[in-house]
PDB file of N, CA and C in Angstrom:
ATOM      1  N   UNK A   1      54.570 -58.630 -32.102  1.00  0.00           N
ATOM      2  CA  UNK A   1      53.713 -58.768 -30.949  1.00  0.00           C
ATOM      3  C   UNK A   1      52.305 -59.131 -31.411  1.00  0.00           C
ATOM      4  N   UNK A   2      51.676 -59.904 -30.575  1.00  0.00           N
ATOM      5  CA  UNK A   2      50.013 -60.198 -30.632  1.00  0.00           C
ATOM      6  C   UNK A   2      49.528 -59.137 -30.612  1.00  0.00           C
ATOM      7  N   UNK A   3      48.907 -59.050 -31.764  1.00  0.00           N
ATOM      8  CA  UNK A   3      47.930 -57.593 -32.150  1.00  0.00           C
ATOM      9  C   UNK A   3      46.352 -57.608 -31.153  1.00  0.00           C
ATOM     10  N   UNK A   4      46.370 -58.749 -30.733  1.00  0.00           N
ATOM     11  CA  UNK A   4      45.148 -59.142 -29.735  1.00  0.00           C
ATOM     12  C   UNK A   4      45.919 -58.076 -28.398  1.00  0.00           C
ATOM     13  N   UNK A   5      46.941 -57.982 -28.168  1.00  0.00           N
ATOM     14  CA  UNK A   5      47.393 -57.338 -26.812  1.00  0.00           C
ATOM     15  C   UNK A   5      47.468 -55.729 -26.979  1.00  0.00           C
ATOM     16  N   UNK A   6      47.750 -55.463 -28.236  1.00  0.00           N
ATOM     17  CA  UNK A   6      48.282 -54.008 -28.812  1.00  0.00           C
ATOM     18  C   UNK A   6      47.510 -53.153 -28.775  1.00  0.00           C
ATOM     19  N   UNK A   7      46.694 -52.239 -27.532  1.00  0.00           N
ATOM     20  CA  UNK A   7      46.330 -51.201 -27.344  1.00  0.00           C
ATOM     21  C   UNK A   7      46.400 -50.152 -26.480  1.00  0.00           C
ATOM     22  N   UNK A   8      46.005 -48.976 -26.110  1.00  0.00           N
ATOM     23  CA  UNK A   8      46.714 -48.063 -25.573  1.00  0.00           C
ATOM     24  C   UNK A   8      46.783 -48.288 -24.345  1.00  0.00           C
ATOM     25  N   UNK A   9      46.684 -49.339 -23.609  1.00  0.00           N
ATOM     26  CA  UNK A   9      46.579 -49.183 -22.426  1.00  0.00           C
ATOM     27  C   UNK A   9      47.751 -49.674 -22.325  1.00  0.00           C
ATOM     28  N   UNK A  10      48.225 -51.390 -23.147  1.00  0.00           N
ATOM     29  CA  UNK A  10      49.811 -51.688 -23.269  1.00  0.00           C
ATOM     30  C   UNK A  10      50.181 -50.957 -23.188  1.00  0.00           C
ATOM     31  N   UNK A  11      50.372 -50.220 -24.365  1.00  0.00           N
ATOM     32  CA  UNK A  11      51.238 -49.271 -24.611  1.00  0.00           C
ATOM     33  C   UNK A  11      51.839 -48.213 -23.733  1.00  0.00           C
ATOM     34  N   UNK A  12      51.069 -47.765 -22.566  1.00  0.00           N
ATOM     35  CA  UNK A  12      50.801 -46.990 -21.779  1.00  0.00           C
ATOM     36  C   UNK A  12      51.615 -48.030 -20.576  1.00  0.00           C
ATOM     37  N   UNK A  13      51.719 -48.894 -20.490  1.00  0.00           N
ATOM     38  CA  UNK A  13      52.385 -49.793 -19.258  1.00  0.00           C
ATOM     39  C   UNK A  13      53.692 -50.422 -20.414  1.00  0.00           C
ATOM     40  N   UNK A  14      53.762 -50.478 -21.199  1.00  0.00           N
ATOM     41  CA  UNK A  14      55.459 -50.776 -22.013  1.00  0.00           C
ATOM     42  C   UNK A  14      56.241 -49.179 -21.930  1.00  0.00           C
ATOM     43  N   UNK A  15      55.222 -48.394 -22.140  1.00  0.00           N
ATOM     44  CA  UNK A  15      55.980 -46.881 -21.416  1.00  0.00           C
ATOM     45  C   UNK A  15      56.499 -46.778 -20.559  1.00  0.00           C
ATOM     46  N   UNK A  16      55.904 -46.794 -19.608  1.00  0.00           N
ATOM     47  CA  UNK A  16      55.949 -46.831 -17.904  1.00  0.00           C
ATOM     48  C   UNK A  16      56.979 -47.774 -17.379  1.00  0.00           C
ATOM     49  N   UNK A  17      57.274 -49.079 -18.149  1.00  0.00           N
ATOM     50  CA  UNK A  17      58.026 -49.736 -17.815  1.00  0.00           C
ATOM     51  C   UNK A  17      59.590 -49.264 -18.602  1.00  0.00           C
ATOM     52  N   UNK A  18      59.495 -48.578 -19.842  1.00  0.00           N
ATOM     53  CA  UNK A  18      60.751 -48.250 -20.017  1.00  0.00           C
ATOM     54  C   UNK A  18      61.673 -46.905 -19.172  1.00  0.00           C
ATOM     55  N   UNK A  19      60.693 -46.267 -18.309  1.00  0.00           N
ATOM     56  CA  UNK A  19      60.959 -45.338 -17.776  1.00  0.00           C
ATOM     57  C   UNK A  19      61.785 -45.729 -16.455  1.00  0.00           C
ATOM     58  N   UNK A  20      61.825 -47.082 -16.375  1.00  0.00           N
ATOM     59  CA  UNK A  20      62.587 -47.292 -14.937  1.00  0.00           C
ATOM     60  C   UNK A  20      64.341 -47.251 -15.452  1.00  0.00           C
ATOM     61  N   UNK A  21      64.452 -46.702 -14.120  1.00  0.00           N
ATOM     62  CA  UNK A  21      65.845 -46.740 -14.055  1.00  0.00           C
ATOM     63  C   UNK A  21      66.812 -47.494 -13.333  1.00  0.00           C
ATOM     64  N   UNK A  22      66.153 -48.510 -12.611  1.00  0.00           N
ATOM     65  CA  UNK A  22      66.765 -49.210 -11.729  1.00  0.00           C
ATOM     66  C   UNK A  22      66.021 -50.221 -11.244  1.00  0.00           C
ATOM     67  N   UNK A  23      67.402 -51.168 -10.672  1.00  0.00           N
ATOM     68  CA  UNK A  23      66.136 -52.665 -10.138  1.00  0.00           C
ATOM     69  C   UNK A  23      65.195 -52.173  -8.968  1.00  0.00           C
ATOM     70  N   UNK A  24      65.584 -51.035  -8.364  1.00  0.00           N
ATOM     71  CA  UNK A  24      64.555 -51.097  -7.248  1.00  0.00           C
ATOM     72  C   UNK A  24      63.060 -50.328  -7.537  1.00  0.00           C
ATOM     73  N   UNK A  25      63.626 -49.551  -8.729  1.00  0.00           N
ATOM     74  CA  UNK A  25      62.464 -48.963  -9.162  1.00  0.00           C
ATOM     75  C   UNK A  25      61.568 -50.349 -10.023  1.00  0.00           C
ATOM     76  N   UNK A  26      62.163 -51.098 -10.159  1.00  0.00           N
ATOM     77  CA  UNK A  26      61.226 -52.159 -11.006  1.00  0.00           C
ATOM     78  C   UNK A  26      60.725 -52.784  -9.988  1.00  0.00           C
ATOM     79  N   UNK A  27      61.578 -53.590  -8.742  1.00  0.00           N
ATOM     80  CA  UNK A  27      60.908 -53.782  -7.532  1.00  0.00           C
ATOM     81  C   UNK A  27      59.509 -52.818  -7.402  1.00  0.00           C
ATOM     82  N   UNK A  28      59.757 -51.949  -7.353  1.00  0.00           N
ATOM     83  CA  UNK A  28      58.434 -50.961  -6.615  1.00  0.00           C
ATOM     84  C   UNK A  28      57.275 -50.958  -7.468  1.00  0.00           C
ATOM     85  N   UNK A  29      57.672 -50.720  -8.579  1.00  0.00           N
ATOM     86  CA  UNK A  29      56.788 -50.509  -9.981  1.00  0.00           C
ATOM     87  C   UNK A  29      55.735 -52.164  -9.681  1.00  0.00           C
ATOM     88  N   UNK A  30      56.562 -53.153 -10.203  1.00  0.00           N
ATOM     89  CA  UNK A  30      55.902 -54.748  -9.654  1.00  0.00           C
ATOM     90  C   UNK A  30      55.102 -54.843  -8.975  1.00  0.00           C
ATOM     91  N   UNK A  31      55.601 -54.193  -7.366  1.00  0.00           N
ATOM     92  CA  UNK A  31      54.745 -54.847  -6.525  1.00  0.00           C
ATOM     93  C   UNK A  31      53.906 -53.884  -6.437  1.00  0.00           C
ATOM     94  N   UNK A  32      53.771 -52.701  -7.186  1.00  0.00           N
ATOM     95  CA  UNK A  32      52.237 -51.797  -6.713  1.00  0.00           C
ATOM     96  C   UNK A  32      51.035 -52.459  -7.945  1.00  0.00           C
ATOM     97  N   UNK A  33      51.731 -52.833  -8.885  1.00  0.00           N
ATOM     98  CA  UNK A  33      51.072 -53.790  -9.938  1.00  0.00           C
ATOM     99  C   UNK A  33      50.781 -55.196  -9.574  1.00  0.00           C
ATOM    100  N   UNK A  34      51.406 -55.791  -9.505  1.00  0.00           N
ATOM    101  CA  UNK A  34      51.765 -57.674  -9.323  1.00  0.00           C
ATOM    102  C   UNK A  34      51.151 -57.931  -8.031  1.00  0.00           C
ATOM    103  N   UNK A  35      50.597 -59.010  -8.055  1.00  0.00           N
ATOM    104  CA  UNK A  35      49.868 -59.882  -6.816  1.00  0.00           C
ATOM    105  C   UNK A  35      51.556 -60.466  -6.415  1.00  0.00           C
ATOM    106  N   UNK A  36      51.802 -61.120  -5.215  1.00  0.00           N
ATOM    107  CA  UNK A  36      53.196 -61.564  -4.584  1.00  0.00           C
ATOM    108  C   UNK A  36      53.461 -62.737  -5.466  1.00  0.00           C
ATOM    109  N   UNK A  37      52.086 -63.304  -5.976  1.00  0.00           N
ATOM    110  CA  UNK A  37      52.456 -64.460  -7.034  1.00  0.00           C
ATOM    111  C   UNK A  37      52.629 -64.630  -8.504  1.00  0.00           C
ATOM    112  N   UNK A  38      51.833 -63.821  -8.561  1.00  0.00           N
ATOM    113  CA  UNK A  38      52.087 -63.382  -9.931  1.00  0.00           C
ATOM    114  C   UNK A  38      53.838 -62.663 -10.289  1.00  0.00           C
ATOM    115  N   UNK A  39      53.540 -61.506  -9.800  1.00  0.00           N
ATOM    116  CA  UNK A  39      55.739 -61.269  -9.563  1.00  0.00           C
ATOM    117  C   UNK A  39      56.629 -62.844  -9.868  1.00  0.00           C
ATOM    118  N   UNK A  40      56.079 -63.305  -8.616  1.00  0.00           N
ATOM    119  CA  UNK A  40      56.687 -64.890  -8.380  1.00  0.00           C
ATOM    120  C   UNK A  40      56.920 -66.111  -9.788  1.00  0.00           C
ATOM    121  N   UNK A  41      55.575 -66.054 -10.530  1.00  0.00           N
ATOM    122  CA  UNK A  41      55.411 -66.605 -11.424  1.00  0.00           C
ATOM    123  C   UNK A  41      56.028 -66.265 -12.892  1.00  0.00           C
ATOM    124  N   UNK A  42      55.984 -64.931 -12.566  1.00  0.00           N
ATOM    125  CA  UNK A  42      57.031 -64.345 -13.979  1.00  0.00           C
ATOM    126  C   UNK A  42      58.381 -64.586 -13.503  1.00  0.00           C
ATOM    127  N   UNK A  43      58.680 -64.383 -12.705  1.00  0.00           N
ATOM    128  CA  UNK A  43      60.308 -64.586 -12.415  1.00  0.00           C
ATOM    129  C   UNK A  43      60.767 -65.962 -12.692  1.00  0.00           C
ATOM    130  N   UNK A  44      59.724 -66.927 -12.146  1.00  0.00           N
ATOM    131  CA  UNK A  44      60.404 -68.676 -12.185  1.00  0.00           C
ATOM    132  C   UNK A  44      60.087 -68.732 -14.194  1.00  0.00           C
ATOM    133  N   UNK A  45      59.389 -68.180 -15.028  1.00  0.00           N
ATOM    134  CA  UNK A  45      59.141 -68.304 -15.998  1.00  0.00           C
ATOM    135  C   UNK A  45      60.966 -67.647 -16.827  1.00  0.00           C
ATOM    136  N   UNK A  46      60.838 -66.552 -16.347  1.00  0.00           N
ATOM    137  CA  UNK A  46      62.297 -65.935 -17.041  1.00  0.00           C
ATOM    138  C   UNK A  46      63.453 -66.762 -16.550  1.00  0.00           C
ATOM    139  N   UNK A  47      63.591 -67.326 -15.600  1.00  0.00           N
ATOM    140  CA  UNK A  47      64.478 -68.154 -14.427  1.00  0.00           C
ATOM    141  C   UNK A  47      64.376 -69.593 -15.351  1.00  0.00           C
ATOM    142  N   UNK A  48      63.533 -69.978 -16.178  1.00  0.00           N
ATOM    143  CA  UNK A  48      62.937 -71.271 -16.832  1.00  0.00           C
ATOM    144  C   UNK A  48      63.606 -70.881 -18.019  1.00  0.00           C
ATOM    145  N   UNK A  49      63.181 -69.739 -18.967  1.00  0.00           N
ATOM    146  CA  UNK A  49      64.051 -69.425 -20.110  1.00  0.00           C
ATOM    147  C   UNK A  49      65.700 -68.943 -20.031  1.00  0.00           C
ATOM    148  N   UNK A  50      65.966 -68.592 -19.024  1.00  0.00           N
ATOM    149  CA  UNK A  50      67.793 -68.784 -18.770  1.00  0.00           C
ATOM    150  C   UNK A  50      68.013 -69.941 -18.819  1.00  0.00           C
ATOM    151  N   UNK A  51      67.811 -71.026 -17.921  1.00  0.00           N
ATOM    152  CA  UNK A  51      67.981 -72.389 -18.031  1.00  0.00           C
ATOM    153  C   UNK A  51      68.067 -72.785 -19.107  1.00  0.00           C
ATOM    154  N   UNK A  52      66.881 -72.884 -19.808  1.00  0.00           N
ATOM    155  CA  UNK A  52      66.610 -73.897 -20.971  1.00  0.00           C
ATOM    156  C   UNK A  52      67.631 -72.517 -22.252  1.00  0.00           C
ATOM    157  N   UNK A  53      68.346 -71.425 -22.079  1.00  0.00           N
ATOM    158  CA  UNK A  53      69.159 -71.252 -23.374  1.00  0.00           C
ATOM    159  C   UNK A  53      70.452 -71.258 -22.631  1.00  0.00           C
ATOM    160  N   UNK A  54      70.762 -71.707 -21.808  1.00  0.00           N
ATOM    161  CA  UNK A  54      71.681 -72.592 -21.041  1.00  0.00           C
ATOM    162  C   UNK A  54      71.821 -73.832 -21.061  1.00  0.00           C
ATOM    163  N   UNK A  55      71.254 -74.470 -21.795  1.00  0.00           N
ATOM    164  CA  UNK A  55      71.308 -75.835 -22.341  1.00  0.00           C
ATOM    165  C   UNK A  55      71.035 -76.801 -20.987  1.00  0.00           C
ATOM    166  N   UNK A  56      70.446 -76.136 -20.248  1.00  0.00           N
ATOM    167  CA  UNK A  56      69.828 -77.222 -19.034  1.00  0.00           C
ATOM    168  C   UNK A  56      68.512 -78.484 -19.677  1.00  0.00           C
ATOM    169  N   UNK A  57      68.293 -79.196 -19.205  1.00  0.00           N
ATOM    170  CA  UNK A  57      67.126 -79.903 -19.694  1.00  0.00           C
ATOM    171  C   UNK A  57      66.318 -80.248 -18.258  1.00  0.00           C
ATOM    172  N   UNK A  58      64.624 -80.589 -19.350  1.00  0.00           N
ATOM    173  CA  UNK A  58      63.577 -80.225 -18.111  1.00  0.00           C
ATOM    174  C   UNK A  58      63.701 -80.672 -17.086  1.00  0.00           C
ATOM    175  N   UNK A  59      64.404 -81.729 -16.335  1.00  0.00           N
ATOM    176  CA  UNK A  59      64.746 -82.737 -15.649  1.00  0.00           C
ATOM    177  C   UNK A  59      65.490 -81.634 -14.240  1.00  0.00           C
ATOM    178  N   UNK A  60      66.298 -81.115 -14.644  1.00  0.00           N
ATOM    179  CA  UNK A  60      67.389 -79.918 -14.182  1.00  0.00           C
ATOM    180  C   UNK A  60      66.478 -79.054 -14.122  1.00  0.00           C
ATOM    181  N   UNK A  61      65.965 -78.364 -14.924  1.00  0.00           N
ATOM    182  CA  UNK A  61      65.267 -76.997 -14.601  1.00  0.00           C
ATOM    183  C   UNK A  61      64.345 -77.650 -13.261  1.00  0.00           C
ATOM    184  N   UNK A  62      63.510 -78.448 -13.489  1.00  0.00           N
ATOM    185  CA  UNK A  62      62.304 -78.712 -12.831  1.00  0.00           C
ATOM    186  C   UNK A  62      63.190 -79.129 -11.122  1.00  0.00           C
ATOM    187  N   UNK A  63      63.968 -79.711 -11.181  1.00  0.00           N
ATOM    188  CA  UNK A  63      65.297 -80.203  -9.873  1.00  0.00           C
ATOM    189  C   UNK A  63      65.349 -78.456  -9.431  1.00  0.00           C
ATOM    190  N   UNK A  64      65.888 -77.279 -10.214  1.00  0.00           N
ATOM    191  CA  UNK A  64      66.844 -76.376  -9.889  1.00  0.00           C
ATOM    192  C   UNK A  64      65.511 -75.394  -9.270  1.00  0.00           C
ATOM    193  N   UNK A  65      64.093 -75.344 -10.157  1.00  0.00           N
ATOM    194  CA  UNK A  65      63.056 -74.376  -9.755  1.00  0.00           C
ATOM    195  C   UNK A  65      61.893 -74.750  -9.168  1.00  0.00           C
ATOM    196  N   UNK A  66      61.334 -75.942  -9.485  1.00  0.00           N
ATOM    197  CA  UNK A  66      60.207 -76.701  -8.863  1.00  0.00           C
ATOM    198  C   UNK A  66      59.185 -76.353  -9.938  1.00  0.00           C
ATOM    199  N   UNK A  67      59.222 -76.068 -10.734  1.00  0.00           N
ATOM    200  CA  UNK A  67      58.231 -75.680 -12.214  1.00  0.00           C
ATOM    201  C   UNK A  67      57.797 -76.836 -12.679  1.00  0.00           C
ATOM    202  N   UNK A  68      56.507 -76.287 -13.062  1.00  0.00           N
ATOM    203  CA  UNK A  68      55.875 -77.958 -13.530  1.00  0.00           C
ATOM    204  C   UNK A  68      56.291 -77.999 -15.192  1.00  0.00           C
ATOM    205  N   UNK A  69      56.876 -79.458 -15.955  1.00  0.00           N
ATOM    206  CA  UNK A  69      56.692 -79.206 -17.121  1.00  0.00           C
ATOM    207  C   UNK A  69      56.489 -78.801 -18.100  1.00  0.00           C
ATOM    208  N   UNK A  70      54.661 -78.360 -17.521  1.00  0.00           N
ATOM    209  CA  UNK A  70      54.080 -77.588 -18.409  1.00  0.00           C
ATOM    210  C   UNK A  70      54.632 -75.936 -18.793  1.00  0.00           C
ATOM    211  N   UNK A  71      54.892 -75.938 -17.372  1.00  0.00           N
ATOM    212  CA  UNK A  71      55.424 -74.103 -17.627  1.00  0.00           C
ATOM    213  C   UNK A  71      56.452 -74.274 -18.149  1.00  0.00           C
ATOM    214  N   UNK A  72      57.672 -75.499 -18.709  1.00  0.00           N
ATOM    215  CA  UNK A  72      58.744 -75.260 -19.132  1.00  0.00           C
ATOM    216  C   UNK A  72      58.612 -75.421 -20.602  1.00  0.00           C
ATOM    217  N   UNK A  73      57.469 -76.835 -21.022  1.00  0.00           N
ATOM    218  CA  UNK A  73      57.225 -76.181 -22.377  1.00  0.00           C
ATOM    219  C   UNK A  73      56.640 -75.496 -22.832  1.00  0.00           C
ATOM    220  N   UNK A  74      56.304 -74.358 -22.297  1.00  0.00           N
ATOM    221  CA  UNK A  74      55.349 -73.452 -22.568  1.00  0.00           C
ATOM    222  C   UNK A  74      56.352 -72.600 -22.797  1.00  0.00           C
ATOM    223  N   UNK A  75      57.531 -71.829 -21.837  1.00  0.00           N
ATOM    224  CA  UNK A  75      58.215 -71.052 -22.567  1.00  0.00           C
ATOM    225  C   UNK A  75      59.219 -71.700 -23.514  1.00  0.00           C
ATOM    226  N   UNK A  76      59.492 -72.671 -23.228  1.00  0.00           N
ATOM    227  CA  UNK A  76      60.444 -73.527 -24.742  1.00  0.00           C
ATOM    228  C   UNK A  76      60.138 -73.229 -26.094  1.00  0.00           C
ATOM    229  N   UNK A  77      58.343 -73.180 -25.580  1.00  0.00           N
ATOM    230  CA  UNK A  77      57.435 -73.077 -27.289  1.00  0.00           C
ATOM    231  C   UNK A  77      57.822 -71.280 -27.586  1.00  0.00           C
ATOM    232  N   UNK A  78      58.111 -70.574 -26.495  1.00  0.00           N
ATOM    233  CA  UNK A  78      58.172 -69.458 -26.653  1.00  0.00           C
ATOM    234  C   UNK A  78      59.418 -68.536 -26.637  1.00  0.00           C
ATOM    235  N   UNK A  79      60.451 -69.388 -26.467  1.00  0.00           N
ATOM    236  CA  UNK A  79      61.891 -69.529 -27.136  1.00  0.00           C
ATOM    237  C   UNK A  79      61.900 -69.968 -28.189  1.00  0.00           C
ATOM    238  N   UNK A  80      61.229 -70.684 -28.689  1.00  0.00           N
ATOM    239  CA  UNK A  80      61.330 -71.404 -30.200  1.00  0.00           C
ATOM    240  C   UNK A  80      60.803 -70.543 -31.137  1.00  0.00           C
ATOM    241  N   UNK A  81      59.175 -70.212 -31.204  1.00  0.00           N
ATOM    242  CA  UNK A  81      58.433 -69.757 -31.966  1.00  0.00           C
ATOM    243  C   UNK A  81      57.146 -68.055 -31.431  1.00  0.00           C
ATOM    244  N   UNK A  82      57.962 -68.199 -30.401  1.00  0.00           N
ATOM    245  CA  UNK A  82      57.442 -66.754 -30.229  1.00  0.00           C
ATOM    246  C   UNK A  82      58.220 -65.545 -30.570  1.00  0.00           C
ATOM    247  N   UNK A  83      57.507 -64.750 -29.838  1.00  0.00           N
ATOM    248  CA  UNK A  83      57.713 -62.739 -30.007  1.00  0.00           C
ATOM    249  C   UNK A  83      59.381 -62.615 -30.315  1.00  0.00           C
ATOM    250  N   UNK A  84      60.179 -63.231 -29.722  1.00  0.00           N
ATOM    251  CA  UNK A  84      61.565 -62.918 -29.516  1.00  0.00           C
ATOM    252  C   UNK A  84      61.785 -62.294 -28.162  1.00  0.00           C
ATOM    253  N   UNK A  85      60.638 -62.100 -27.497  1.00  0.00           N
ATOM    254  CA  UNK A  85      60.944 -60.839 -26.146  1.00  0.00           C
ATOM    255  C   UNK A  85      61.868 -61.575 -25.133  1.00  0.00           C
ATOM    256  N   UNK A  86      62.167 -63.234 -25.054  1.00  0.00           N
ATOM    257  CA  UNK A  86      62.864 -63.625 -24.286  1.00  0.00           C
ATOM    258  C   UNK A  86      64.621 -63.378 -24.917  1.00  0.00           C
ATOM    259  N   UNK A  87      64.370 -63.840 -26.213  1.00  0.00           N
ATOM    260  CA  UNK A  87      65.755 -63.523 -26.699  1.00  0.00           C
ATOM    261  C   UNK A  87      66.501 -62.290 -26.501  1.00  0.00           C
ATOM    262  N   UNK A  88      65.658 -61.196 -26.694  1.00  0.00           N
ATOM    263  CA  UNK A  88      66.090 -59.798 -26.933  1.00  0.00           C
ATOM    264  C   UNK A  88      66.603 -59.552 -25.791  1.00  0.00           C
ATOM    265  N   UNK A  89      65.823 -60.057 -24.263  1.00  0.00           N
ATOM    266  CA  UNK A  89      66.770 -59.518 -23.193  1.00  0.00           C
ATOM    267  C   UNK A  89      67.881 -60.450 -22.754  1.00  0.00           C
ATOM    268  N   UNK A  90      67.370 -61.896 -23.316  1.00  0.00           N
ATOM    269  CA  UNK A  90      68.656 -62.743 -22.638  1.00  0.00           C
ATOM    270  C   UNK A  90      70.186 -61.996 -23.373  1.00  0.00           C
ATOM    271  N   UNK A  91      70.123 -61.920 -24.452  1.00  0.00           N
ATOM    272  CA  UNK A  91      71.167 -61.651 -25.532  1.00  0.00           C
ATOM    273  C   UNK A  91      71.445 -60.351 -24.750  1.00  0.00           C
ATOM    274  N   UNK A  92      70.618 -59.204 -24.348  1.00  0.00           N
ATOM    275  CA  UNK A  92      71.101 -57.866 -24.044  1.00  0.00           C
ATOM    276  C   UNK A  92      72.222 -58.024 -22.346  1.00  0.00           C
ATOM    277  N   UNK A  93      71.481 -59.148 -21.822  1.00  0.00           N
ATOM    278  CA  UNK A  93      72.238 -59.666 -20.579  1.00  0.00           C
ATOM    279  C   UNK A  93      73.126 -60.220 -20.659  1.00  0.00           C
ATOM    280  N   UNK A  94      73.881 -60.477 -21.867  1.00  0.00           N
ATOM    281  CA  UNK A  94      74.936 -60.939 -22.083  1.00  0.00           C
ATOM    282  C   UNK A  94      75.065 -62.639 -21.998  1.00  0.00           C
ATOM    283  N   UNK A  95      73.894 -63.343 -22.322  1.00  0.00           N
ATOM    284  CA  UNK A  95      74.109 -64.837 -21.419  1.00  0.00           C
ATOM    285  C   UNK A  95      75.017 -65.526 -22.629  1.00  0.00           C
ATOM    286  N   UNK A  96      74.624 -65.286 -23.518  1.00  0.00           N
ATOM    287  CA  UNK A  96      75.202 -65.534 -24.853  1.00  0.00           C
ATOM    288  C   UNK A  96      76.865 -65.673 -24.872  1.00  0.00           C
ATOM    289  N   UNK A  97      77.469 -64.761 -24.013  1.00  0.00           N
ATOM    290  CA  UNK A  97      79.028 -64.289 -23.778  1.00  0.00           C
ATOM    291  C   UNK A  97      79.343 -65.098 -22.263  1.00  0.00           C
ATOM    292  N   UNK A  98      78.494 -65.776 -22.056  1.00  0.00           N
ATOM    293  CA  UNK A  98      79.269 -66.477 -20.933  1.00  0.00           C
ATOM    294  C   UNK A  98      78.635 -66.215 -19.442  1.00  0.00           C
ATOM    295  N   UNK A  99      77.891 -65.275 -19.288  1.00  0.00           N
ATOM    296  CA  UNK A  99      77.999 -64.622 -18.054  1.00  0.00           C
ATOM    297  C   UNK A  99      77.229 -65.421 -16.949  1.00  0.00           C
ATOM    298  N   UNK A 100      77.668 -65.602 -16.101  1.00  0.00           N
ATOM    299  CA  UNK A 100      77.633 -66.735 -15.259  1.00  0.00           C
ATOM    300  C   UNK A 100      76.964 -66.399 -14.116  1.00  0.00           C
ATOM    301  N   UNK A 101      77.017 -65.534 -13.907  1.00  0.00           N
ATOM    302  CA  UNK A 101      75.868 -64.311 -12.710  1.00  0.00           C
ATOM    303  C   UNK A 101      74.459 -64.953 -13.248  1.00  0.00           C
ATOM    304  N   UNK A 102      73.967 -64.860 -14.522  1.00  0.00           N
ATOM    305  CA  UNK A 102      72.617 -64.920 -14.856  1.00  0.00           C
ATOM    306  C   UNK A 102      71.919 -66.417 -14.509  1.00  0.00           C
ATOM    307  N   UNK A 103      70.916 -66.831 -14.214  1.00  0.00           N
ATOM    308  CA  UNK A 103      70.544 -67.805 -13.532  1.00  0.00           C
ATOM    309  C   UNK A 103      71.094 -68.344 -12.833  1.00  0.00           C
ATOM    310  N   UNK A 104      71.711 -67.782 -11.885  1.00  0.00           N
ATOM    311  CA  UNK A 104      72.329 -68.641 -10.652  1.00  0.00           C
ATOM    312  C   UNK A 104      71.283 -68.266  -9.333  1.00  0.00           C
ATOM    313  N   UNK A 105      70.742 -69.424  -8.915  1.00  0.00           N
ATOM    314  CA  UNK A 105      69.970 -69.305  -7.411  1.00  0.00           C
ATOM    315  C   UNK A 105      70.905 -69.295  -5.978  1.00  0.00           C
ATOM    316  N   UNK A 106      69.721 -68.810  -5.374  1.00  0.00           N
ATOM    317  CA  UNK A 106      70.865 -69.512  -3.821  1.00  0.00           C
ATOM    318  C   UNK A 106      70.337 -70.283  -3.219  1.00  0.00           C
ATOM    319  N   UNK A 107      69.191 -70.616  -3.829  1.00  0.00           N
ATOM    320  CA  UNK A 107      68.557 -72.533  -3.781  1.00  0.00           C
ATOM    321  C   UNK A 107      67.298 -72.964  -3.871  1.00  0.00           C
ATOM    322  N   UNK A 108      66.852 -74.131  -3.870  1.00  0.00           N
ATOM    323  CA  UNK A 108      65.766 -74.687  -4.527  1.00  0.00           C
ATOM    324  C   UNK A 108      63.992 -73.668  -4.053  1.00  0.00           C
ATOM    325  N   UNK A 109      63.800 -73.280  -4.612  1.00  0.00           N
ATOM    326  CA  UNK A 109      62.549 -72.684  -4.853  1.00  0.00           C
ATOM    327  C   UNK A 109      61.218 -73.160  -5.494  1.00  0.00           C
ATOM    328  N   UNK A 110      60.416 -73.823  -4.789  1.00  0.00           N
ATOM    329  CA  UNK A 110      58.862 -73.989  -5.066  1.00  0.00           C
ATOM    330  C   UNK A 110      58.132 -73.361  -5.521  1.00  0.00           C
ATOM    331  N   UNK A 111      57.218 -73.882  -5.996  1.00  0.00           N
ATOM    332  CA  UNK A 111      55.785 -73.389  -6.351  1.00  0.00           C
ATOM    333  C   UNK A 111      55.005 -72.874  -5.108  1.00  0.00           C
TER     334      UNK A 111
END
């Protein structure tokens, strides 16, 4: 991790976040934290890294989410050469094994 981010206050909200037990508790947790867009913006970002280790290309992602380029090579660069934090959960979600639940929409979504 960026040692620029690593202080107790992280630390103190990577806590807090391992303490949930459920999607609705992460729902709740989010939105007493997260602006409606911000929420929004992390999701089409994780929704961008399923795709692209799904072997979609930007063409498709950008068709399937409405994401601009930029946000797709931005996490590409961060599938490639970042933290690992996208890997660690895609792999824990099983996308790796097939699972076909994970990035599936129920339809085209904007910016």
């Amino acid at each position: 991790m960026n040692d620029k981010l690593k202080d107790r206050h992280m630390d103190d909200l990577c806590d807090a976040i391992l303490t949930l037990r459920s999607r609705e508790e992460c729902y709740a947790l989010f939105e007493d934290l997260c602006t409606i867009a911000e929420m929004k913006s992390l999701a089409q970002r994780f929704q961008v890294a399923i795709l692209l280790e799904k072997g979609h290309t930007y063409t498709e992602i950008f068709e399937e989410t409405g994401v601009s380029t930029a946000t797709i090579s931005r996490v590409k660069r961060c599938l490639d050469y970042g933290a690992d934090g996208y890997k660690t959960v895609l792999d824990r979600m099983n996308l790796q094994d097939g699972n076909e639940e994970i990035g599936k929409t129920e339809g085209k979504e904007t910016k």
